[in-house]
C-alpha atoms as a PDB file:
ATOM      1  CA  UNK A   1      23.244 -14.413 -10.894  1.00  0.00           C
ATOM      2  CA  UNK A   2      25.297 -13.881 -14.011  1.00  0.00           C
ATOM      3  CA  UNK A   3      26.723 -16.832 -15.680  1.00  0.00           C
ATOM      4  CA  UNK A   4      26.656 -18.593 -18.902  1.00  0.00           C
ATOM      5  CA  UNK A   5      23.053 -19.891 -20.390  1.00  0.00           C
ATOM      6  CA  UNK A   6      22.945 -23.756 -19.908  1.00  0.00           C
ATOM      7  CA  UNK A   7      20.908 -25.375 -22.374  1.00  0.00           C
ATOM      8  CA  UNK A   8      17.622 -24.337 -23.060  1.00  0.00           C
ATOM      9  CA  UNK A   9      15.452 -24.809 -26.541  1.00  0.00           C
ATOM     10  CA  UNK A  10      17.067 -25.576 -30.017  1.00  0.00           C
ATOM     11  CA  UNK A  11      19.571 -28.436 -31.604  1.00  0.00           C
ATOM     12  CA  UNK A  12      23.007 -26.759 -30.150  1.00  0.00           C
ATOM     13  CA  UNK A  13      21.325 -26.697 -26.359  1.00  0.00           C
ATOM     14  CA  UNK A  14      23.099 -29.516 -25.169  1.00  0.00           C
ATOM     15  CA  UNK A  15      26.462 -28.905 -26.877  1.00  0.00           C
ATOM     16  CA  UNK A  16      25.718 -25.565 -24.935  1.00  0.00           C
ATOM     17  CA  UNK A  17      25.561 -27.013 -21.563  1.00  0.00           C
ATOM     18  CA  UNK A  18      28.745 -29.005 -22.175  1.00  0.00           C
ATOM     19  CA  UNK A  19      30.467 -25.906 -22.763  1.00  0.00           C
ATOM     20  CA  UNK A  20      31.437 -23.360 -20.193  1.00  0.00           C
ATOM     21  CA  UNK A  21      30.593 -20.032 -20.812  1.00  0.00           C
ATOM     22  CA  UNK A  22      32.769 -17.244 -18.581  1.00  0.00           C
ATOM     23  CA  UNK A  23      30.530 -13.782 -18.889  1.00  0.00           C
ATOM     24  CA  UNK A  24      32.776 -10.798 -18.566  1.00  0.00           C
ATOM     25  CA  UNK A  25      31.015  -8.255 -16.493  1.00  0.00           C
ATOM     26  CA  UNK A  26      33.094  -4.536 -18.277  1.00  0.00           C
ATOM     27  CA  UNK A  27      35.072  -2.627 -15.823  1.00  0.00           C
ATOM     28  CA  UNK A  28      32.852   0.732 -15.901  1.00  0.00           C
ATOM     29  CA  UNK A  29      29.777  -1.664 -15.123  1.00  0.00           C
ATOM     30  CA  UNK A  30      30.901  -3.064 -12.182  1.00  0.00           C
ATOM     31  CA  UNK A  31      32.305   0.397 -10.768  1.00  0.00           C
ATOM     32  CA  UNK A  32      29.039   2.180 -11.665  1.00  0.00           C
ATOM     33  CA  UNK A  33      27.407  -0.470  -9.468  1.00  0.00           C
ATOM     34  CA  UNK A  34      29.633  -0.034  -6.451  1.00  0.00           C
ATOM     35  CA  UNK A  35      29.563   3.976  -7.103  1.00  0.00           C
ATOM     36  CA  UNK A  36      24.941   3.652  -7.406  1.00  0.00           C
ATOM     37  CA  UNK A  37      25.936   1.408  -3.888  1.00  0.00           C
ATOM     38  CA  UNK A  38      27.928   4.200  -2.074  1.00  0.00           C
ATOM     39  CA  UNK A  39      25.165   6.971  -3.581  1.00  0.00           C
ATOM     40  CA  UNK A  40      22.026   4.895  -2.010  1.00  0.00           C
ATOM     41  CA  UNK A  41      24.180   4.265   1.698  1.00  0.00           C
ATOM     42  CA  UNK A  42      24.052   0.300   0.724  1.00  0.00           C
ATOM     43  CA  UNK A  43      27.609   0.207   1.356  1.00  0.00           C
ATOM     44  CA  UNK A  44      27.844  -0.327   5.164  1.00  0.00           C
ATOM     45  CA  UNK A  45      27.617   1.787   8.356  1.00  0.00           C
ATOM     46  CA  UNK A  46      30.909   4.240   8.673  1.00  0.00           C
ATOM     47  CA  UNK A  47      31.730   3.836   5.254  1.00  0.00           C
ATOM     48  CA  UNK A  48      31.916   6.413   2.313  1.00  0.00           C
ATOM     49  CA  UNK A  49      32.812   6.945  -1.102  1.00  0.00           C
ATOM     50  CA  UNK A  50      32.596   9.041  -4.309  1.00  0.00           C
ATOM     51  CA  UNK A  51      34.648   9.907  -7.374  1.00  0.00           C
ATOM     52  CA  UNK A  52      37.034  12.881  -6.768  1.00  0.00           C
ATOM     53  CA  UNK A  53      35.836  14.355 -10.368  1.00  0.00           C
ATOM     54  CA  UNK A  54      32.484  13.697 -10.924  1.00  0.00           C
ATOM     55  CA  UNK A  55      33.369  13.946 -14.438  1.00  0.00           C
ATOM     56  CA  UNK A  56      35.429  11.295 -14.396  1.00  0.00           C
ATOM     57  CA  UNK A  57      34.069   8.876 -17.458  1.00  0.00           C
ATOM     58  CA  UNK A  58      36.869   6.487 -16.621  1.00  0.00           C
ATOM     59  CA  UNK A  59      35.414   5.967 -12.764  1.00  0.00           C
ATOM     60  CA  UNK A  60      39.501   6.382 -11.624  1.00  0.00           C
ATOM     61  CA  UNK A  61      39.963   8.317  -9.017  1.00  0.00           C
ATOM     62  CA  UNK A  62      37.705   8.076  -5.542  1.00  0.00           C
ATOM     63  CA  UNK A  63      37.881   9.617  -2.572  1.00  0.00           C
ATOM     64  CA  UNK A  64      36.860   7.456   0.500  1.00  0.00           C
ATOM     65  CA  UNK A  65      36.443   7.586   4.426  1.00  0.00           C
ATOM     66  CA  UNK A  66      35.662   5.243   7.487  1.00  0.00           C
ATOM     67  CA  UNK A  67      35.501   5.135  10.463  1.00  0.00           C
ATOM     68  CA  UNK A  68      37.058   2.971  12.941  1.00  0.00           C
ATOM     69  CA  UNK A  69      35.371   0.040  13.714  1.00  0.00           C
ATOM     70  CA  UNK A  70      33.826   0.126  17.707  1.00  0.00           C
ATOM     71  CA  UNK A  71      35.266  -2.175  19.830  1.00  0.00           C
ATOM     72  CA  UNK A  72      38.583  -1.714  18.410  1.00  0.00           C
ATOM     73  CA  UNK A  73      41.372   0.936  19.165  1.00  0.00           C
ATOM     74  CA  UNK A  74      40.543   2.231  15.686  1.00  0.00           C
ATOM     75  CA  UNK A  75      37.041   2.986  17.187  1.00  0.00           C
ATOM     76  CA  UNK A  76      36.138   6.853  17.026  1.00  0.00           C
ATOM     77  CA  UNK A  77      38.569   7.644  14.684  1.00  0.00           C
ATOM     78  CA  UNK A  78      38.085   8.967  11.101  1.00  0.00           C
ATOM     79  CA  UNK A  79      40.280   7.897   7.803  1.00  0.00           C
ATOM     80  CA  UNK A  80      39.955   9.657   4.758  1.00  0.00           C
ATOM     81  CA  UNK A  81      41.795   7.685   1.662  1.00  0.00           C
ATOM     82  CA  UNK A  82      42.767   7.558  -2.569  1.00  0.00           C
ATOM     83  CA  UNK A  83      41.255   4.657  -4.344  1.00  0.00           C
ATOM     84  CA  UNK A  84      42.998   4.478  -7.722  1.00  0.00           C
ATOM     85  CA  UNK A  85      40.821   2.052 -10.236  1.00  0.00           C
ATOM     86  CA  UNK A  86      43.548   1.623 -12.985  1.00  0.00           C
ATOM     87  CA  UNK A  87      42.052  -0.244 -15.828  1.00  0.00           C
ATOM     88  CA  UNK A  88      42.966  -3.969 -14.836  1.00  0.00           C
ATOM     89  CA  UNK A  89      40.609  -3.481 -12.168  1.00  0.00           C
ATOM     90  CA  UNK A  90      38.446  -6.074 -10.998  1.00  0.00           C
ATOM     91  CA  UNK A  91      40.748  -8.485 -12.262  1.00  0.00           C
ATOM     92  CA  UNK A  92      43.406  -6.425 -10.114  1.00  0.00           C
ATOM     93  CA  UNK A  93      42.869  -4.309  -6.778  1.00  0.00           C
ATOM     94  CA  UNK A  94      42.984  -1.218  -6.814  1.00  0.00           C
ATOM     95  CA  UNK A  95      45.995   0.915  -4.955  1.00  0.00           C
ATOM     96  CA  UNK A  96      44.731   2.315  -1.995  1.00  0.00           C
ATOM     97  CA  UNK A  97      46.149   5.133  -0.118  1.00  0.00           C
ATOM     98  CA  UNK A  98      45.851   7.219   3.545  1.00  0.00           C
ATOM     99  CA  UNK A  99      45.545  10.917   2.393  1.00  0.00           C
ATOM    100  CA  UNK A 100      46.577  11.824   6.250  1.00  0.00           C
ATOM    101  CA  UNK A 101      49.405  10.186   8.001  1.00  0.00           C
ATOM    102  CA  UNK A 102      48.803   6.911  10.264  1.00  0.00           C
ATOM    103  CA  UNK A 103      50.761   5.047  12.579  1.00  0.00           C
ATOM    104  CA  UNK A 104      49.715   1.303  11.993  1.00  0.00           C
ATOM    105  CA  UNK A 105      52.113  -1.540  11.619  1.00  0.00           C
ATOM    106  CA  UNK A 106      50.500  -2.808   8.717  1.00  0.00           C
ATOM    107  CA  UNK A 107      50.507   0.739   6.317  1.00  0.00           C
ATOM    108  CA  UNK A 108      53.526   1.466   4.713  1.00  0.00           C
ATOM    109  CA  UNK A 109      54.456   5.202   5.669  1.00  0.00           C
ATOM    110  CA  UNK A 110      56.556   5.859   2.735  1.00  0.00           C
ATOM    111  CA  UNK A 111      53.006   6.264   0.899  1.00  0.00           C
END
């Protein structure tokens, strides 16, 4: 969907489609978009998220929750977490946290 123009009217139109254009979507865009997608339900079934300040200009801090997926041993169980956006994000992930304490062999409990 987004992506550099390639060619297209005027003289320079094929020295444009020989050179690659990278479009930077800005950070704020692209978390505005996922926060309008958590607003409207879009995310996904047993899935929810918000900022923790709806103040927040900087889209930083979000509080999220799922639930365990069925069919699983997770299933029927609830997990609230701290979604940190610093601002290298999307070009970094964001740190993710459990705000209760879990047992799983893949979450580090020293938080």
């Amino acid at each position: 969907m987004f992506g550099g123009r390639k060619g297209g009217g005027g003289s320079g139109g094929a020295a444009a489609a020989d050179a690659q254009e990278e479009i930077i979507i800005p950070r704020n865009f692209k978390l505005l978009e996922e926060l309008e997608k958590f607003e409207k339900g879009v995310s996904g079934v047993g899935i929810s998220a918000g900022l923790v300040d709806a103040d927040d200009i900087f889209l930083v801090e979000w509080n999220c929750s799922m639930l365990g997926l069925p069919g699983t041993v997770y299933q029927d169980r609830f997990y609230t977490l701290r979604v940190t956006c610093t601002p290298d994000y999307p070009n970094e992930p964001p740190i993710v946290r459990f705000v209760d304490r879990i047992n799983m062999a893949f979450v580090d409990q020293g938080n």
